[in-house]
PDB file of N, CA and C in Angstrom:
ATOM      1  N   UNK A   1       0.839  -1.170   0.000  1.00  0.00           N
ATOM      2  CA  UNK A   1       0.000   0.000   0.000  1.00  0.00           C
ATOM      3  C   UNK A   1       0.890   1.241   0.000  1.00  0.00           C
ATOM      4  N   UNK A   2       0.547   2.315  -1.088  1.00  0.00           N
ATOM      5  CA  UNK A   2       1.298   3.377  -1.074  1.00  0.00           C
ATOM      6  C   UNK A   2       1.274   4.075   0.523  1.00  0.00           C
ATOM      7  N   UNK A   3       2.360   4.785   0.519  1.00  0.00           N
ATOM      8  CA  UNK A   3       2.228   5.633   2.012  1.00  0.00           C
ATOM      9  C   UNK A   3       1.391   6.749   2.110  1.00  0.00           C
ATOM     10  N   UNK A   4       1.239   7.108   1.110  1.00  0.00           N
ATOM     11  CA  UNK A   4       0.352   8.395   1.232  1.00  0.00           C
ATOM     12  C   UNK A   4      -1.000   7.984   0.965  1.00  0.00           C
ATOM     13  N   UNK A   5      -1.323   7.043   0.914  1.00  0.00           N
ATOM     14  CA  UNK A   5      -2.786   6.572   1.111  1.00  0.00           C
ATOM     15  C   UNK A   5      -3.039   5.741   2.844  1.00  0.00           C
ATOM     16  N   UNK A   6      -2.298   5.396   3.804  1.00  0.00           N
ATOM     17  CA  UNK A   6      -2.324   5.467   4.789  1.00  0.00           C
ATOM     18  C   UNK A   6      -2.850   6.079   5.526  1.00  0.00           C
ATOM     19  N   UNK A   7      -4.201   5.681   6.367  1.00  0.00           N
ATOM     20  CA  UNK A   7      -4.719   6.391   7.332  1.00  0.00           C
ATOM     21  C   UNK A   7      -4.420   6.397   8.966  1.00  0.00           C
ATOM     22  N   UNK A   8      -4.747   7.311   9.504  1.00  0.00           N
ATOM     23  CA  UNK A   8      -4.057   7.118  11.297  1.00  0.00           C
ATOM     24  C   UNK A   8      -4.541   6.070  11.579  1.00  0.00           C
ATOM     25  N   UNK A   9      -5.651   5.579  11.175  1.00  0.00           N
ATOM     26  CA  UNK A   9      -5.921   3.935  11.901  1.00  0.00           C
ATOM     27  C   UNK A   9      -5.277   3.066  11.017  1.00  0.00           C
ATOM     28  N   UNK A  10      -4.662   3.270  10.033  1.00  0.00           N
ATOM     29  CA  UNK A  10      -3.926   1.972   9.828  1.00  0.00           C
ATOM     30  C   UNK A  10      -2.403   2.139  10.086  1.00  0.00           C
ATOM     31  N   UNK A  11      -2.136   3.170  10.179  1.00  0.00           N
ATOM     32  CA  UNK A  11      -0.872   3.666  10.798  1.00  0.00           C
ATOM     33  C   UNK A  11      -0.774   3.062  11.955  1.00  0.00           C
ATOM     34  N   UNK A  12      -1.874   3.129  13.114  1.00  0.00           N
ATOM     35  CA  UNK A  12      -1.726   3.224  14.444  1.00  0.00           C
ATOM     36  C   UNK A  12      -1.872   1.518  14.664  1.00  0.00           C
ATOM     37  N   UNK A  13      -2.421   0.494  13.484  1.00  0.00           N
ATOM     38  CA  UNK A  13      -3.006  -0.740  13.574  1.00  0.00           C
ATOM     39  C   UNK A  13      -1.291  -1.550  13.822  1.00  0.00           C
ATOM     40  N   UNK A  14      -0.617  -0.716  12.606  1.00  0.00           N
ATOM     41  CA  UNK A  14       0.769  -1.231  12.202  1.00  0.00           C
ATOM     42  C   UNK A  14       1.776  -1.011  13.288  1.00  0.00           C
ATOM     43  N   UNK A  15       1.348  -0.265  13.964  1.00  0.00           N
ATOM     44  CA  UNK A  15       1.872   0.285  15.244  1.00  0.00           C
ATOM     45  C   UNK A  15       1.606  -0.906  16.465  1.00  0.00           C
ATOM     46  N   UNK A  16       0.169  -0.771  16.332  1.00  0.00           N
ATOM     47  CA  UNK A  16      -0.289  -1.904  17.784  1.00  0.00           C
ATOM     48  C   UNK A  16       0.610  -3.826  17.487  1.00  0.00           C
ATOM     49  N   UNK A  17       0.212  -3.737  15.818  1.00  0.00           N
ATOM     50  CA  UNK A  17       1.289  -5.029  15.699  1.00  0.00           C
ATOM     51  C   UNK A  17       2.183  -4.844  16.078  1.00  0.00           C
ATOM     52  N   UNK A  18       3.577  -4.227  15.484  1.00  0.00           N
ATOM     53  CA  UNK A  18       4.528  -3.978  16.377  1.00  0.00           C
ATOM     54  C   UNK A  18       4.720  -4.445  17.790  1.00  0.00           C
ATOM     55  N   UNK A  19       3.738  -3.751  18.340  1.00  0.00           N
ATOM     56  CA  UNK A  19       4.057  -3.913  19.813  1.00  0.00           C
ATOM     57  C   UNK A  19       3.899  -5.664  19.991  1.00  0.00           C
ATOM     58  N   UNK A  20       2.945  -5.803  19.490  1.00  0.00           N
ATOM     59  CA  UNK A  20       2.403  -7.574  19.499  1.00  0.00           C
ATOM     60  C   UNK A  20       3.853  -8.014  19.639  1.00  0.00           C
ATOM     61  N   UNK A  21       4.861  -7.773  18.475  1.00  0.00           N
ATOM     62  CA  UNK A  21       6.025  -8.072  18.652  1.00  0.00           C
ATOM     63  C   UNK A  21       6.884  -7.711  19.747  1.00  0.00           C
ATOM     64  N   UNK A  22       7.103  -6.695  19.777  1.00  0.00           N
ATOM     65  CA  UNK A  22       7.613  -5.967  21.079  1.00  0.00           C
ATOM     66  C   UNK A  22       7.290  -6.875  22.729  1.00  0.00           C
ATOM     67  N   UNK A  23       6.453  -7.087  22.973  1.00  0.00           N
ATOM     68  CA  UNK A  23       5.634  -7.794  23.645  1.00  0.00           C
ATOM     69  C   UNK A  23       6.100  -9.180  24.225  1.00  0.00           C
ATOM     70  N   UNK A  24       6.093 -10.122  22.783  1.00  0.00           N
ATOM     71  CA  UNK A  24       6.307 -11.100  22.919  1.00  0.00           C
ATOM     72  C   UNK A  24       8.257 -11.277  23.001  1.00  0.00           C
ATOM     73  N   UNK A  25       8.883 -10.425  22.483  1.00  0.00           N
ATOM     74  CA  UNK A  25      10.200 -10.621  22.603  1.00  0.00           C
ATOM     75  C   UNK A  25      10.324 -10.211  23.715  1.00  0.00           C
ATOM     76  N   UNK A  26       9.721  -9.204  24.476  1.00  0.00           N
ATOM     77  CA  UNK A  26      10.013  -9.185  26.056  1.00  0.00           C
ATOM     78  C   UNK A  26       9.521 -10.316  26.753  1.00  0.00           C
ATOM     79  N   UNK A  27       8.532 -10.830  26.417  1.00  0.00           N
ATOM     80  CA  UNK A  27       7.815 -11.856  27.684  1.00  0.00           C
ATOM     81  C   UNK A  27       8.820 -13.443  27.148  1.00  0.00           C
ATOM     82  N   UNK A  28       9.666 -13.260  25.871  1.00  0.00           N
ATOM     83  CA  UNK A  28      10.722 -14.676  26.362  1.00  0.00           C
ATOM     84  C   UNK A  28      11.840 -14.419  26.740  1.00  0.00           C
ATOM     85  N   UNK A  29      12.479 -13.163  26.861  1.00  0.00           N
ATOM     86  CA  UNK A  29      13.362 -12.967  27.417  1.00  0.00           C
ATOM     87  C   UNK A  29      13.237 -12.846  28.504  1.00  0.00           C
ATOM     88  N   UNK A  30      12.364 -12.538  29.404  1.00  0.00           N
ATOM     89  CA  UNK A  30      11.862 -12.610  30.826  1.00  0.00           C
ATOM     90  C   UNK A  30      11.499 -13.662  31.458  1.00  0.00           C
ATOM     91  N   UNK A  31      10.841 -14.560  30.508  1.00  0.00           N
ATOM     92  CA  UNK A  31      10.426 -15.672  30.755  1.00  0.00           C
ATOM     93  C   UNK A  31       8.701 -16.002  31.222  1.00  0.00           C
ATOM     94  N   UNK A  32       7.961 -15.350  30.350  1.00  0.00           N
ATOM     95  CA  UNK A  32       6.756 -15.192  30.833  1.00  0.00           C
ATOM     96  C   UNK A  32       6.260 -15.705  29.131  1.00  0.00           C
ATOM     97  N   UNK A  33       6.692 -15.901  28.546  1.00  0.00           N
ATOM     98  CA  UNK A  33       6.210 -16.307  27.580  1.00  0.00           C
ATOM     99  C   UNK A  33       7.296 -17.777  26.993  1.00  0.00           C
ATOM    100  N   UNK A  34       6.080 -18.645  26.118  1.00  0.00           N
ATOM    101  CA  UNK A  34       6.777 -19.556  25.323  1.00  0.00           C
ATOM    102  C   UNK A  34       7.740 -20.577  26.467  1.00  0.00           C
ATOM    103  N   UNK A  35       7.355 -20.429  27.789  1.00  0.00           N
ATOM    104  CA  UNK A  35       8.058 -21.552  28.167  1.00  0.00           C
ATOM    105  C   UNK A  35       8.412 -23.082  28.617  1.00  0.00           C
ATOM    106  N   UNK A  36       7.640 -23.160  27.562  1.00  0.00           N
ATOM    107  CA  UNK A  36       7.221 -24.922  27.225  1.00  0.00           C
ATOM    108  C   UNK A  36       7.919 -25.138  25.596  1.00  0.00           C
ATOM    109  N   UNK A  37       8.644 -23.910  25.300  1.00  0.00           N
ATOM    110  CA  UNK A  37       9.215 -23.972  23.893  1.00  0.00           C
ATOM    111  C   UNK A  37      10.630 -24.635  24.404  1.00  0.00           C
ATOM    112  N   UNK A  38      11.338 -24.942  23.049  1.00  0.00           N
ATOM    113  CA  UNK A  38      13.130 -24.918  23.187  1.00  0.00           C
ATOM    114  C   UNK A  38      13.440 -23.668  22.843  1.00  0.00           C
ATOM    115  N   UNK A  39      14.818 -23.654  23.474  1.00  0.00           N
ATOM    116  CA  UNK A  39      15.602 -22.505  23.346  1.00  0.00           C
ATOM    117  C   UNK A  39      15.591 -21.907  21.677  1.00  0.00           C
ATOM    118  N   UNK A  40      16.017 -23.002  20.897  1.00  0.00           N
ATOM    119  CA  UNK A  40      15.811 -22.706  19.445  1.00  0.00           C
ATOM    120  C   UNK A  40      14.807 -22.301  19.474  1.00  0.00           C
ATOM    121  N   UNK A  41      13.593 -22.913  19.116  1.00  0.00           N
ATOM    122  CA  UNK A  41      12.288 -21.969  19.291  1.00  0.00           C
ATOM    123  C   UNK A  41      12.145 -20.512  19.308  1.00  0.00           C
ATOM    124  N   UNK A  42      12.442 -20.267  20.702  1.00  0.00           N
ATOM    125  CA  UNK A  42      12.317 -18.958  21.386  1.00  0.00           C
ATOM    126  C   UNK A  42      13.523 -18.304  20.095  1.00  0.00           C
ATOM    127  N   UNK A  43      14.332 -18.819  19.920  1.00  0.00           N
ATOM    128  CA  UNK A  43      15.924 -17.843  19.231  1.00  0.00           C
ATOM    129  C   UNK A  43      14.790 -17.631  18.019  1.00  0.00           C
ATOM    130  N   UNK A  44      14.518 -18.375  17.662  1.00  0.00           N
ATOM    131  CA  UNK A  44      13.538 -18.684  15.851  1.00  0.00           C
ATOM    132  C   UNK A  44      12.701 -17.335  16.229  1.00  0.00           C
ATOM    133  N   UNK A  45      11.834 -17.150  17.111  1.00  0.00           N
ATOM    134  CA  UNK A  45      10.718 -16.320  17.151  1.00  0.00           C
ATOM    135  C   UNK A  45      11.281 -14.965  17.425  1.00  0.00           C
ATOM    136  N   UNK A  46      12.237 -14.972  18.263  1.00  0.00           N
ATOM    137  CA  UNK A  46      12.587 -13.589  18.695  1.00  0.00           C
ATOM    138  C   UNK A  46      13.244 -13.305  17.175  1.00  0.00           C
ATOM    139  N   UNK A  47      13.982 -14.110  16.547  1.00  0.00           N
ATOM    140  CA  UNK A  47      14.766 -13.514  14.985  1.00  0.00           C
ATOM    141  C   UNK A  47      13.451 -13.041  14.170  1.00  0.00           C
ATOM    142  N   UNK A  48      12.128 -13.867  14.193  1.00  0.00           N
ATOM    143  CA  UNK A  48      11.658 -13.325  12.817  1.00  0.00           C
ATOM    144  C   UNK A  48      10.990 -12.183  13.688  1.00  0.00           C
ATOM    145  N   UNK A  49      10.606 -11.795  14.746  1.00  0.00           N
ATOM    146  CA  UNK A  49       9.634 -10.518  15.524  1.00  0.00           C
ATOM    147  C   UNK A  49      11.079  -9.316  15.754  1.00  0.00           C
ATOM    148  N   UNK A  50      12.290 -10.034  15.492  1.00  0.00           N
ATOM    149  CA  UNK A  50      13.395  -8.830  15.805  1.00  0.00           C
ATOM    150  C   UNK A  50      13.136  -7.736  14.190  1.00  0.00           C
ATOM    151  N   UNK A  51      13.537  -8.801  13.137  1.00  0.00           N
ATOM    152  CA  UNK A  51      13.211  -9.125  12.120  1.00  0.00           C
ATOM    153  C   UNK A  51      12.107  -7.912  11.632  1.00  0.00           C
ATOM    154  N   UNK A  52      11.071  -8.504  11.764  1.00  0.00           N
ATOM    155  CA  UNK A  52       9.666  -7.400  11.768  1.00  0.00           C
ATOM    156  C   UNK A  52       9.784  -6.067  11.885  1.00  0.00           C
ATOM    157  N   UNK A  53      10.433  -5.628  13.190  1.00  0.00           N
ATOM    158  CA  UNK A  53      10.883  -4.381  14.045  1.00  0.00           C
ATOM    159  C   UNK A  53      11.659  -3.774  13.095  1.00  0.00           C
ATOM    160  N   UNK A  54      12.723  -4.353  13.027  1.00  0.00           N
ATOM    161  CA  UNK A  54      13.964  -3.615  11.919  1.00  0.00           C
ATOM    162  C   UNK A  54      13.349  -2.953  10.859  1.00  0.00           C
ATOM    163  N   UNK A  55      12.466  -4.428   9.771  1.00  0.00           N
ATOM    164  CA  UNK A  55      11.729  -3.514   8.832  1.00  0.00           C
ATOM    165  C   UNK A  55      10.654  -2.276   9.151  1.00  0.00           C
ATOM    166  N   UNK A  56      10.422  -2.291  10.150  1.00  0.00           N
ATOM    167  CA  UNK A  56       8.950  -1.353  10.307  1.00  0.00           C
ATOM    168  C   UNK A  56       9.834   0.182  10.412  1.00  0.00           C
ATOM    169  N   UNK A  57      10.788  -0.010  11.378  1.00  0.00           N
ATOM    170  CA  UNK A  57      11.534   1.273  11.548  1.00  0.00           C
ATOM    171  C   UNK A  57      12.138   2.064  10.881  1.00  0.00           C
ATOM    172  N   UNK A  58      12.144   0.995   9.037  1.00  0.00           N
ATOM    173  CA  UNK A  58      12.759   1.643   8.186  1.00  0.00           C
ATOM    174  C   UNK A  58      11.841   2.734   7.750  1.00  0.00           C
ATOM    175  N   UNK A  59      10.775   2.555   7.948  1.00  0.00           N
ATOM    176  CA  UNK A  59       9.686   3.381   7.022  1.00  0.00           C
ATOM    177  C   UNK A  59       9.083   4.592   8.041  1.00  0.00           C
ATOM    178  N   UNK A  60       9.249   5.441   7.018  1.00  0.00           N
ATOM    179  CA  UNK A  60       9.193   7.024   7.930  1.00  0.00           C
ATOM    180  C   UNK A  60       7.873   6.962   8.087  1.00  0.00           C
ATOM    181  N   UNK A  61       6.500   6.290   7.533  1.00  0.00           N
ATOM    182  CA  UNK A  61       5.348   6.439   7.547  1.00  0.00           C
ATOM    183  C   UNK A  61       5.375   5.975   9.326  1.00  0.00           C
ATOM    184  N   UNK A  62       5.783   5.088   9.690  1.00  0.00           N
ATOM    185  CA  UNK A  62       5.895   3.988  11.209  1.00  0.00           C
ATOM    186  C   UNK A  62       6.521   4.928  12.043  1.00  0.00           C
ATOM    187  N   UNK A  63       7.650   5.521  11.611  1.00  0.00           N
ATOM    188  CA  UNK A  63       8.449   6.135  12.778  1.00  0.00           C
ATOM    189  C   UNK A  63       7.616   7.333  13.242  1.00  0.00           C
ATOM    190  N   UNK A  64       7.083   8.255  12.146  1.00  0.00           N
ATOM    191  CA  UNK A  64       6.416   9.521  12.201  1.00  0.00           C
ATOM    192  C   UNK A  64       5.176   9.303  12.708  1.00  0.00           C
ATOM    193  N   UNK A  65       4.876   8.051  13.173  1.00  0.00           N
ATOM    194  CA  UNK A  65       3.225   7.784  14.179  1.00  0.00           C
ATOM    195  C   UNK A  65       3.745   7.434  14.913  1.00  0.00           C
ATOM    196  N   UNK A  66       5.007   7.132  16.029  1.00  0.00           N
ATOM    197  CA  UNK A  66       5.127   6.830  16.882  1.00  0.00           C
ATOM    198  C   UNK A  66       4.675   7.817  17.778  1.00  0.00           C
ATOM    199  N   UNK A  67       4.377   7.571  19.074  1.00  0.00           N
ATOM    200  CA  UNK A  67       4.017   8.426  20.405  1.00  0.00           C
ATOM    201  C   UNK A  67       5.069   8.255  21.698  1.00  0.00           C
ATOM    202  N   UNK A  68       5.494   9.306  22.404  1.00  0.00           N
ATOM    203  CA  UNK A  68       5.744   8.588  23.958  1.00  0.00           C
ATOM    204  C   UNK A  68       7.312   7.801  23.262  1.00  0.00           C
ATOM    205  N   UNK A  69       7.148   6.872  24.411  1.00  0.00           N
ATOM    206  CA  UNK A  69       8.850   5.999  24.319  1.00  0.00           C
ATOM    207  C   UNK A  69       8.210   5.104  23.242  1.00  0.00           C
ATOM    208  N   UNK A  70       7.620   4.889  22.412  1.00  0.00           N
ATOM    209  CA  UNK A  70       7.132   3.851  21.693  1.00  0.00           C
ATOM    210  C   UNK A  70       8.538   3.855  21.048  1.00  0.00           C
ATOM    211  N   UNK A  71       9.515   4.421  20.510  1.00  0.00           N
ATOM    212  CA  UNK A  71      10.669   4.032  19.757  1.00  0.00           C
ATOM    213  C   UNK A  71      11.890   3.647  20.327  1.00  0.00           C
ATOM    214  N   UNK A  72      11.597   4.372  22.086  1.00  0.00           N
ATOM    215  CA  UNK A  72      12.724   3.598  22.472  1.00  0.00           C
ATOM    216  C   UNK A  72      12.183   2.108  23.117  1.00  0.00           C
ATOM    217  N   UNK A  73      10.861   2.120  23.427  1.00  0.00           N
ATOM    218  CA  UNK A  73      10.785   0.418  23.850  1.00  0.00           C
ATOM    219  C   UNK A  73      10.992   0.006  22.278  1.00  0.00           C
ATOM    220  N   UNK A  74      10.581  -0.160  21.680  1.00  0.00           N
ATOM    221  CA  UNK A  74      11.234  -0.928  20.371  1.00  0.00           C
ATOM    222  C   UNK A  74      12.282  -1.311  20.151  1.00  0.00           C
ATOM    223  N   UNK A  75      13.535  -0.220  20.366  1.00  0.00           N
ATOM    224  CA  UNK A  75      14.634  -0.711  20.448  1.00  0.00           C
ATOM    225  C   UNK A  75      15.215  -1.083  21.475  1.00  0.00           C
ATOM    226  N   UNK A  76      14.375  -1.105  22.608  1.00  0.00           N
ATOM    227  CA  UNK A  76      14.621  -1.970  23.868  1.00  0.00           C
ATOM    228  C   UNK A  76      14.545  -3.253  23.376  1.00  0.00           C
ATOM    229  N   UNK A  77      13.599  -3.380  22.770  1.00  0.00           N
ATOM    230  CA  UNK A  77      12.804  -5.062  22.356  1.00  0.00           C
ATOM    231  C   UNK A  77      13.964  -5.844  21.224  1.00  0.00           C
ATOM    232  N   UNK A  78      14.392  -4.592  20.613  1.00  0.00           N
ATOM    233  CA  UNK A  78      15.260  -5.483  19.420  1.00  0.00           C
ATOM    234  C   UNK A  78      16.682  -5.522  20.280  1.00  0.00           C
ATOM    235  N   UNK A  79      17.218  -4.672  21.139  1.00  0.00           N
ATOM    236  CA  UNK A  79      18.133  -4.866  21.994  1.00  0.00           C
ATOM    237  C   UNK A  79      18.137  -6.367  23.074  1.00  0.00           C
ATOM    238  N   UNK A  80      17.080  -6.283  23.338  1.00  0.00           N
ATOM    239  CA  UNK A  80      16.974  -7.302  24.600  1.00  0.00           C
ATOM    240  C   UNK A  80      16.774  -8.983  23.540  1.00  0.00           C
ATOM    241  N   UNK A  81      16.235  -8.919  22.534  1.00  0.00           N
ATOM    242  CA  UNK A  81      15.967 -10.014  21.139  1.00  0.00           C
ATOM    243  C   UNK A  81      17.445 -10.484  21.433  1.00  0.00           C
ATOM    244  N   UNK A  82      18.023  -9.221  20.686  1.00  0.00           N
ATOM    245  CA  UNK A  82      18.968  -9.967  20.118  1.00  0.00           C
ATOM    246  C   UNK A  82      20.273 -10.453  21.264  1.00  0.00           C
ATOM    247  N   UNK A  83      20.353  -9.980  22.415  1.00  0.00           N
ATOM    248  CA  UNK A  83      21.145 -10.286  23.560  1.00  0.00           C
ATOM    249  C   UNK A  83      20.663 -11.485  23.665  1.00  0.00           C
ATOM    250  N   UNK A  84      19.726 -11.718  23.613  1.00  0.00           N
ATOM    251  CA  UNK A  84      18.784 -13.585  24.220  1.00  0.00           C
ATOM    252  C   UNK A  84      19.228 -14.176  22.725  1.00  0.00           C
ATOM    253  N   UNK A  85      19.601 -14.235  21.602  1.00  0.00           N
ATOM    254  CA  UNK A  85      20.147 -15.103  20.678  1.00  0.00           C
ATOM    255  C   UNK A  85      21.633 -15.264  20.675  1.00  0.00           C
ATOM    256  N   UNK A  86      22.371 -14.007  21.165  1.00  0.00           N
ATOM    257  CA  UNK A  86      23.857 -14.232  21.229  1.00  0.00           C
ATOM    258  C   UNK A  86      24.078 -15.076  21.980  1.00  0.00           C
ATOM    259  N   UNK A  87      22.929 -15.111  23.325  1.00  0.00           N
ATOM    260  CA  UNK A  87      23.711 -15.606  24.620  1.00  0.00           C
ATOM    261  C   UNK A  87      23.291 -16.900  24.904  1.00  0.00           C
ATOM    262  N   UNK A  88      22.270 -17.349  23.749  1.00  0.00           N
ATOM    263  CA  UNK A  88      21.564 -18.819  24.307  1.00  0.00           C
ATOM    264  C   UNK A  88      22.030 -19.827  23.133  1.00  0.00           C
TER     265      UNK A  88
END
């Protein structure tokens, strides 16, 4: 979908996914999520939701609807991702 046909609710939809991601890469690095998975597993999920993040941030349409810390928890989330794949 072109960017300039983007509305604040689908801006803000692409946003709430995000977090979906955001979310879930915090709750396995914490351990509140996925823990009946294997370690691979968890590495697999946090790569493709790190993954996700990276692309979304490329696009100025995503960054320019962010609110609040919404950009630095993000890169909390891809920070804390990718520390839990180096280290497991």
């Amino acid at each position: 979908m072109p960017e300039e046909s983007l509305t604040q609710e689908e801006i803000r939809s692409s946003i709430n996914a995000a977090f979906d991601s955001v979310n879930l890469i915090n709750g396995i690095v914490n351990g509140t999520q996925m823990n009946n998975e294997s370690t691979q597993e968890k590495k697999d999920c946090i790569d493709r939701n790190v993954s996700h993040l990276d692309l979304m941030i490329t696009k100025s349409w995503f960054t320019d609807g962010l609110v609040d810390d919404e950009a630095t928890d993000i890169a909390s989330a891809v920070t804390a991702g990718n520390s839990f794949i180096a280290a497991n």
